[in-house]
Protein backbone atom coordinates (compact mmCIF):
# COMPACT_ATOMS: atom_id res chain seq x y z
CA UNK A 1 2.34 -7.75 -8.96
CA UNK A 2 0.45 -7.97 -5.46
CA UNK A 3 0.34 -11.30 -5.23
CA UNK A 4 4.45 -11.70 -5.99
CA UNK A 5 5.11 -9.45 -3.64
CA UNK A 6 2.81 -10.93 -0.83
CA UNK A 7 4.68 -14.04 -1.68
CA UNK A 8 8.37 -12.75 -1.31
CA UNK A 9 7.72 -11.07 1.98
CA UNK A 10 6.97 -14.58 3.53
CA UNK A 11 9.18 -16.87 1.62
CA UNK A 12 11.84 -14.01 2.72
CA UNK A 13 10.59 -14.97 6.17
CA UNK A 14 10.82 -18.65 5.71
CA UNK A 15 13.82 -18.60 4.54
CA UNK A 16 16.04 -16.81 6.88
CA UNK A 17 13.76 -19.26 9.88
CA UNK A 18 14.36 -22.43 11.51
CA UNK A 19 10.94 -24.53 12.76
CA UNK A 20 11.41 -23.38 15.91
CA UNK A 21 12.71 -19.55 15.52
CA UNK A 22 9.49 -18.97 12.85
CA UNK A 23 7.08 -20.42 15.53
CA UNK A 24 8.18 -17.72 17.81
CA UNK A 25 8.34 -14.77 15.16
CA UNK A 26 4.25 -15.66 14.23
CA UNK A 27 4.01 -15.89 18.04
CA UNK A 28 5.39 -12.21 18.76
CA UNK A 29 3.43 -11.23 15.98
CA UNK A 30 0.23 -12.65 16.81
CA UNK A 31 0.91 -10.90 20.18
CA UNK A 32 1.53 -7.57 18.33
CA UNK A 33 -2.00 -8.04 16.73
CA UNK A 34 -4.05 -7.74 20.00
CA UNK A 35 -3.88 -11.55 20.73
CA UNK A 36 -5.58 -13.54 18.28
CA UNK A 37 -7.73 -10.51 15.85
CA UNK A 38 -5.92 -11.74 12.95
CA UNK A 39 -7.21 -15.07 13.33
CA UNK A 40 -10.62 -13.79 14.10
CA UNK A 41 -10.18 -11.70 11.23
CA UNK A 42 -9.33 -14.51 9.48
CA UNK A 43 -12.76 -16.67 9.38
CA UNK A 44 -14.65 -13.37 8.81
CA UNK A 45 -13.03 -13.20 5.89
CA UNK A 46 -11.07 -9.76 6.88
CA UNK A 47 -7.53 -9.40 6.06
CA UNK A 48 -7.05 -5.36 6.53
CA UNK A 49 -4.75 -4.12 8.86
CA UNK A 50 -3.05 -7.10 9.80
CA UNK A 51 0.85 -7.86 9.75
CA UNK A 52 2.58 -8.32 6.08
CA UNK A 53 3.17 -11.83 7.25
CA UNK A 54 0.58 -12.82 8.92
CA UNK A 55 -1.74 -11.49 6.16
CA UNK A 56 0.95 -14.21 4.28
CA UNK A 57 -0.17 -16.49 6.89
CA UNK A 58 -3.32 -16.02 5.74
CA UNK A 59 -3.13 -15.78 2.29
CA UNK A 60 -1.60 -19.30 2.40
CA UNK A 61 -3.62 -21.19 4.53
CA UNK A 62 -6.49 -19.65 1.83
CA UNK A 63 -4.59 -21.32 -1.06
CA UNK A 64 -4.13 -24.49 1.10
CA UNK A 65 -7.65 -24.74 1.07
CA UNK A 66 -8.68 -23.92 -2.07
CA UNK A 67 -6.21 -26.73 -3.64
CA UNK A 68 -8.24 -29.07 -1.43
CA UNK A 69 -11.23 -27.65 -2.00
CA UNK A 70 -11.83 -27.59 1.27
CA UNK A 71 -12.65 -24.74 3.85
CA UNK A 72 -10.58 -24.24 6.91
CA UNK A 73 -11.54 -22.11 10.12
CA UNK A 74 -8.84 -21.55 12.43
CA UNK A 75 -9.39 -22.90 16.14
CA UNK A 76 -7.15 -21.60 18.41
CA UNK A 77 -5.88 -18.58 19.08
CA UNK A 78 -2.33 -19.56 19.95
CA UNK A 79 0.61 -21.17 17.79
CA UNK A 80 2.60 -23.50 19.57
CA UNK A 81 3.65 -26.45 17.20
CA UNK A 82 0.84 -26.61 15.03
CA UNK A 83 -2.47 -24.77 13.98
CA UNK A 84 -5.71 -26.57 14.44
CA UNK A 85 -7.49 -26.15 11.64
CA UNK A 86 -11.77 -27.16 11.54
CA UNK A 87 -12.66 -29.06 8.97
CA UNK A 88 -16.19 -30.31 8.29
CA UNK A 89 -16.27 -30.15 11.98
CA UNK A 90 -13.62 -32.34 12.43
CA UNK A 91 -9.78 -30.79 14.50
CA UNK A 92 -6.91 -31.22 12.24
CA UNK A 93 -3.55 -30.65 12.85
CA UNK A 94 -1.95 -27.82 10.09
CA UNK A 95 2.03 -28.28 11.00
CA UNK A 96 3.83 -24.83 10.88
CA UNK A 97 6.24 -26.18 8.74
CA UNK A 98 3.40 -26.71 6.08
CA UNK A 99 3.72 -23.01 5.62
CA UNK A 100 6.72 -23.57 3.51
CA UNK A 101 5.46 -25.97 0.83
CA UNK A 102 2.46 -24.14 0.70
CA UNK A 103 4.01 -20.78 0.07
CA UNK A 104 6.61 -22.50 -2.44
CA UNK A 105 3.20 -23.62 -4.11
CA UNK A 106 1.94 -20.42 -5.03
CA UNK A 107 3.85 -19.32 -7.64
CA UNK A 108 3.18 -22.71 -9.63
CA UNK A 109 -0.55 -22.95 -9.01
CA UNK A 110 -1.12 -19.33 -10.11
CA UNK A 111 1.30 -19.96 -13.42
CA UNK A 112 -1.35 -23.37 -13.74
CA UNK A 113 -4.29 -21.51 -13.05
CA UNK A 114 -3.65 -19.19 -16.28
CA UNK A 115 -5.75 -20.56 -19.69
CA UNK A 116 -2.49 -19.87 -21.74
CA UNK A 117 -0.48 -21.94 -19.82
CA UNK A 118 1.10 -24.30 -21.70
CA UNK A 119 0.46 -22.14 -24.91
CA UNK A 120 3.65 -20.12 -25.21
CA UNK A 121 2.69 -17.95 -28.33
CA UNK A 122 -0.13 -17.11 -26.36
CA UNK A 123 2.07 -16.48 -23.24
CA UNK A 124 3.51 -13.71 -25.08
CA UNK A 125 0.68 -11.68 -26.30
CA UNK A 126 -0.03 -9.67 -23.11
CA UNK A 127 -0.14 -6.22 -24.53
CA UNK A 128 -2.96 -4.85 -27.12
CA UNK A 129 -0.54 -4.10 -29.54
CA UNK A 130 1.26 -8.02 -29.88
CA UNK A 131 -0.40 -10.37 -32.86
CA UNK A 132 -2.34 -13.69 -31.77
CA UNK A 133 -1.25 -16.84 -33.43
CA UNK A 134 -0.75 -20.48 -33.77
CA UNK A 135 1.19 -22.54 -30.80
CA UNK A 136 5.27 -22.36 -31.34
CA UNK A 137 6.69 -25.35 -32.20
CA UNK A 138 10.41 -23.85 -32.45
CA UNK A 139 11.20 -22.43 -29.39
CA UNK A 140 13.80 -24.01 -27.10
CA UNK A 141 12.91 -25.37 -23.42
CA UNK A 142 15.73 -22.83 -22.16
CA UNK A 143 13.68 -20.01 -23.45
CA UNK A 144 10.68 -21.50 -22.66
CA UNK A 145 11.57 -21.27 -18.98
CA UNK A 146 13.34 -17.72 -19.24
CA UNK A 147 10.11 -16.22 -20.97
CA UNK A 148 7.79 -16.93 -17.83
CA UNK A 149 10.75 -16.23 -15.20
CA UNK A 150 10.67 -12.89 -17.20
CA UNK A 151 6.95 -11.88 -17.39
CA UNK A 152 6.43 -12.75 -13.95
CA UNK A 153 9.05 -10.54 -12.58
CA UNK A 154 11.40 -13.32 -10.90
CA UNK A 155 14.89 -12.86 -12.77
CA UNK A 156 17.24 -12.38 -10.17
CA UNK A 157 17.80 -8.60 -10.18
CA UNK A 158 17.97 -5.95 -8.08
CA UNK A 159 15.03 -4.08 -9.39
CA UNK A 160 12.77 -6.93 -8.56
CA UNK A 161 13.70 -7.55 -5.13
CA UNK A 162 11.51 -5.76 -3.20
CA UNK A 163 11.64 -6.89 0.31
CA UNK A 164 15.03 -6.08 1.34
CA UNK A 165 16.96 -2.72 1.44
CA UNK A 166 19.27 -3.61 -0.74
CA UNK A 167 20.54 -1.20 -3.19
CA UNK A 168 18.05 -1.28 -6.67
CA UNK A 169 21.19 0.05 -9.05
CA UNK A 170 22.02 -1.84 -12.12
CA UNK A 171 25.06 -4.02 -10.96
CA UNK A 172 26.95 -3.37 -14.34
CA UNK A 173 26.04 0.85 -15.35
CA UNK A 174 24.99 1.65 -12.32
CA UNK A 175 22.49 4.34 -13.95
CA UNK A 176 19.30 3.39 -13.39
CA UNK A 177 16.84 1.07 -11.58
CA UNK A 178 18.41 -2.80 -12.47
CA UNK A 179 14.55 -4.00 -13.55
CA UNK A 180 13.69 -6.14 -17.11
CA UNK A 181 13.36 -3.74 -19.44
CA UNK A 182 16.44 -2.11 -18.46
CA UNK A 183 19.02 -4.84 -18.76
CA UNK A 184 17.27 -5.67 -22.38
CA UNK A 185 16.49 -2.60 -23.68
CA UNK A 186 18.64 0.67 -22.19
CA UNK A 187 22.05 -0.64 -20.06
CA UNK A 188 25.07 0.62 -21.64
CA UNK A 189 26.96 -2.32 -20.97
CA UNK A 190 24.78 -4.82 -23.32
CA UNK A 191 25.02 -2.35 -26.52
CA UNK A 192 26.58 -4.77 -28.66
CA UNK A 193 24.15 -7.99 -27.35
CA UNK A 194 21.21 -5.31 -28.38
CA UNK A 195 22.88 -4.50 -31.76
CA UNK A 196 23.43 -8.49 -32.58
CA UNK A 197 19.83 -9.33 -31.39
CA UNK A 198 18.44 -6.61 -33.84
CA UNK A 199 20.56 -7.75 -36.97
CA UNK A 200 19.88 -11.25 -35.88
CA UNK A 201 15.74 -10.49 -36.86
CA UNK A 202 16.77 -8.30 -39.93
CA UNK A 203 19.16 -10.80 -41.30
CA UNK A 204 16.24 -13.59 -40.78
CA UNK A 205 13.52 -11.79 -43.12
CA UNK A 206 16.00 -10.92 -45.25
CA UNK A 207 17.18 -14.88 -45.41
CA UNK A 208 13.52 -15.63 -46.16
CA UNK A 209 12.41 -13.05 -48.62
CA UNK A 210 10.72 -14.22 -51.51
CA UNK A 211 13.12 -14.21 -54.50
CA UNK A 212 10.38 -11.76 -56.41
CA UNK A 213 10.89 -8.92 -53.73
CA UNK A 214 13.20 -6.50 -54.99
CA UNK A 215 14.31 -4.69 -51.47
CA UNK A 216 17.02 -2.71 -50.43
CA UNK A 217 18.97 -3.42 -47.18
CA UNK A 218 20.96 -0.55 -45.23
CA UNK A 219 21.11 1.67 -48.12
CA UNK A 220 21.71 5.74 -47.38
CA UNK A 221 19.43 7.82 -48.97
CA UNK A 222 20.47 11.35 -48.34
CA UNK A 223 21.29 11.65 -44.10
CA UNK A 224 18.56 8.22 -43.99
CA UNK A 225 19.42 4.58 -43.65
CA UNK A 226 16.48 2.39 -43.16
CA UNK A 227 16.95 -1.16 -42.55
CA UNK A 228 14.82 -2.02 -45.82
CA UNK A 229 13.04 -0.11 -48.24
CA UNK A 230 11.00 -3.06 -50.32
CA UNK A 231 9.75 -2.57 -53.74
CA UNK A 232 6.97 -4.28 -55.05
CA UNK A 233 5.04 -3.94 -58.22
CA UNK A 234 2.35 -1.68 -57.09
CA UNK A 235 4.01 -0.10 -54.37
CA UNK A 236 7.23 0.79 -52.10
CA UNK A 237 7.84 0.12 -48.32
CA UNK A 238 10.26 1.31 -45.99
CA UNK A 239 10.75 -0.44 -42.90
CA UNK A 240 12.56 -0.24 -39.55
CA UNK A 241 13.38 -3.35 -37.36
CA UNK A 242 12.54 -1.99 -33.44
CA UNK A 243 12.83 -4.20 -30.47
CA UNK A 244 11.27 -1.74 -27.49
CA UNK A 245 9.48 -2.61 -24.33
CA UNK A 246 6.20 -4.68 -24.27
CA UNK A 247 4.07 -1.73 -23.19
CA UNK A 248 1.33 -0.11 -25.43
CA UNK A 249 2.37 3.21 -25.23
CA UNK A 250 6.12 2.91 -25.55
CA UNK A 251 5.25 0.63 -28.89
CA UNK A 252 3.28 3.41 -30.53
CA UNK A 253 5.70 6.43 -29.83
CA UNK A 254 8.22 4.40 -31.21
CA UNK A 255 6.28 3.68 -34.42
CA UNK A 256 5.58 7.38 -34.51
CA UNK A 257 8.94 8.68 -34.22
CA UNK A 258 10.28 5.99 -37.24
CA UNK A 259 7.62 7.21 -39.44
CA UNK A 260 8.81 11.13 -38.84
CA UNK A 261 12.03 10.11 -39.23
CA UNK A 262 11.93 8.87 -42.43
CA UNK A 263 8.81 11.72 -44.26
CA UNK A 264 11.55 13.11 -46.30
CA UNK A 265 12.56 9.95 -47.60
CA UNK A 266 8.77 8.80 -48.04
CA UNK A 267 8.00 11.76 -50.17
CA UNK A 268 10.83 11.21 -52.11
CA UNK A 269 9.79 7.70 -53.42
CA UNK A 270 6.38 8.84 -53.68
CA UNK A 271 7.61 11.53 -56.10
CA UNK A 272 8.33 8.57 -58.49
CA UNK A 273 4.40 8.09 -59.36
CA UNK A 274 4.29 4.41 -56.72
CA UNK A 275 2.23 4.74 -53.25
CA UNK A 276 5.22 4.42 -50.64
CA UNK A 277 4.87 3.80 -46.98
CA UNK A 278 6.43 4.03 -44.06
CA UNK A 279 6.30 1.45 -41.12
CA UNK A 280 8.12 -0.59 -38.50
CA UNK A 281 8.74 -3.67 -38.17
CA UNK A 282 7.69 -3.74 -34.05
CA UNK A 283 8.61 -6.58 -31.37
CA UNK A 284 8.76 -6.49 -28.11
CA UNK A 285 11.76 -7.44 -26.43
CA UNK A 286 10.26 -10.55 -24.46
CA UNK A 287 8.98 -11.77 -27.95
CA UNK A 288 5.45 -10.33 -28.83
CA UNK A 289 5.62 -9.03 -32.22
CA UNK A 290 3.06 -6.56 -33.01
CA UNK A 291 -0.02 -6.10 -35.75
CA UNK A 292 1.96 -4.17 -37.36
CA UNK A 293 4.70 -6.19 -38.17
CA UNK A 294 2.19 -9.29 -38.92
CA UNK A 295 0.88 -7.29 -41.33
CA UNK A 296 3.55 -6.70 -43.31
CA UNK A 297 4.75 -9.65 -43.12
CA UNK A 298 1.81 -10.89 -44.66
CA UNK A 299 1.61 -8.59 -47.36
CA UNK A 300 5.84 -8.76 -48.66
CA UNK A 301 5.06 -13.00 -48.00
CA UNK A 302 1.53 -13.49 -49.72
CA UNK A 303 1.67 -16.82 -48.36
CA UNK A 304 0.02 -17.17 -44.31
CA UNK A 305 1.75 -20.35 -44.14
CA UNK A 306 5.14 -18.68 -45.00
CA UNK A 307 4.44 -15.54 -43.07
CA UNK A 308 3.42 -16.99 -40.13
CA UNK A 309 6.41 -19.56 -39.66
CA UNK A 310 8.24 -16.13 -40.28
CA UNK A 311 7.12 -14.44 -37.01
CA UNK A 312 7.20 -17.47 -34.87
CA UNK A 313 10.70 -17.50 -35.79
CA UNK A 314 11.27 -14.04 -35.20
CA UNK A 315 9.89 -14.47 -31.81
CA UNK A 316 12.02 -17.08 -31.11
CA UNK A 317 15.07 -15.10 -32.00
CA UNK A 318 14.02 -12.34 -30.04
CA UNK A 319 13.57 -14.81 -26.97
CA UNK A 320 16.93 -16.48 -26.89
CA UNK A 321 19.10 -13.32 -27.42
CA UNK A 322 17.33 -11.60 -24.97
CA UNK A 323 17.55 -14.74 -22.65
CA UNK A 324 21.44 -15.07 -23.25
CA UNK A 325 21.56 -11.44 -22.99
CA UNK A 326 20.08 -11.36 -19.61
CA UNK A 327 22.79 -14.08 -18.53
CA UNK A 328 25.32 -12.08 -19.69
CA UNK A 329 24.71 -9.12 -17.85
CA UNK A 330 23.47 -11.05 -14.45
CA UNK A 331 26.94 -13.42 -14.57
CA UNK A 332 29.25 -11.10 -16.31
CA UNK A 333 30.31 -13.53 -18.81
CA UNK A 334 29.61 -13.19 -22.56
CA UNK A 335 27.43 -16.38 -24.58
CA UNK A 336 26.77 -17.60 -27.39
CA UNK A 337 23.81 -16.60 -29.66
């Protein structure tokens, strides 16, 4: 995201400076920007061209005030200690070290600003294809935190760094770009944690399956072995459990390639004289779980309540394995799901 970048460039900044060194790197900078154009720039409302950091500058002394609804024109076109600021016509001082507890703001305000905040089934549902439900009652404060660390980027990985020069590699395969979807979805080194968090969902809807549903779990047919193939009085399901990426397009191919995976097998059961279909049971590997999986859910349940307690569980699971799996490969030391 923009604004996450924006925001690491600075606190980068910030971070490696003392009060008195990062008054004299926004000095030299303000010099290399013609003397005072970014501040002119500034109360016109013009950010283009300017520094990276002093468009951070900037950028924070907006936020400042907009979180006291107030508006601020710069006065003075040199830093020394502090930044006069003009409020309501009035001089105020604007201390340099504000900067920091402003820019350490950010992040929080624009996490408060959202109108799911607080909602975390409706934190998950950022793609077209995930379900929208009820609040989650079951989900654990630890995952709570991980799931927004995660959707906002910040897990501390080499993929997501992307101020420094720093290598990008995953620190454990070394394959590809170290990034989310990556360490959850594709490293080598976290097969088994990716094994265990998929028979971790297909061993809870099988726990839960009402006692009427005749279903078949694992069982080869021919060179096929789908996770379930349900049987029902008026009809016969089979069904793949497939934790991808959140992303639209990634969810559909995948549901695609299950369902031409298994035509053989579907035309064999429809042989028998029942309709038989083929779909997936769909999640995304930060916890969205997707229409299709609600709906058949729904329809092997016949009971909402049931169903949806079901899939708020499911996301849960999906959450803390992926959480713990994420610790695992960041620390190098295996947990416990």
């Amino acid at each position: 995201m923009v604004w996450q970048r924006r925001l690491q460039i600075l606190t980068n900044l910030l971070e490696i400076s003392n009060d008195s060194s990062l008054v004299s790197a926004l000095n030299n900078l303000l010099a290399l920007d013609q003397d005072g154009e970014w501040i002119r720039k500034f109360n016109a409302g013009k950010r283009a061209g300017l520094h990276p950091v002093l468009k951070e500058c900037v950028n924070a002394l907006k936020s400042y005030g907009k979180f006291n609804e107030c508006e601020y024109t710069l006065q003075k076109n040199n830093i020394t200690e502090t930044l006069e600021l003009l409020k309501d016509g009035c001089i105020i001082p604007f201390p340099i070290t504000h900067l920091k507890s402003v820019t350490s703001k950010i992040q929080l305000r624009s996490l408060l600003a959202c109108s799911n905040q607080g909602r975390f089934w409706e934190t998950l549902q950022h793609t077209p294809t995930a379900t929208r439900n009820v609040y989650n009652f079951h989900t654990k404060m630890c995952d709570w935190r991980f799931i927004h660390k995660a959707r906002l980027n910040l897990c501390p990985l080499n993929g997501a760094i992307v101020w420094g020069p720093g290598p990008k590699e995953c620190r454990r395969c070394q394959c590809a770009q170290e990034t989310t979807n990556h360490v959850l979805n594709s490293c080598s080194t976290q097969r088994k944690n990716i094994i265990k968090r998929h028979n971790a969902v297909r061993d809870h809807i099988e726990k839960w399956l009402p006692n009427d549903i005749v279903y078949y779990k694992e069982q080869r047919f021919g060179n096929t072995q789908p996770d379930f193939v349900f049987e029902t009085p008026s009809e016969i399901i089979i069904a793949d459990v497939k934790i991808t990426i959140e992303d639209p397009v990634a969810m559909n191919k995948t549901h695609m390639e299950n369902q031409n995976k298994y035509e053989a097998l579907r035309t064999h059961f429809a042989n028998t004289g029942k309709p038989t279909y083929t779909t997936t049971i769909l999640c995304g590997n930060l916890g969205s779980v997707s229409n299709l999986c609600r709906y058949l859910i729904r329809r092997i349940f016949r009971d909402n309540k049931k169903a949806n307690s079901t899939i708020r569980h499911i996301s849960d699971i999906i959450v803390h394995h992926s959480r713990n799996q994420m610790i695992s490969h960041i620390t190098g030391k295996p947990q416990n799901f």
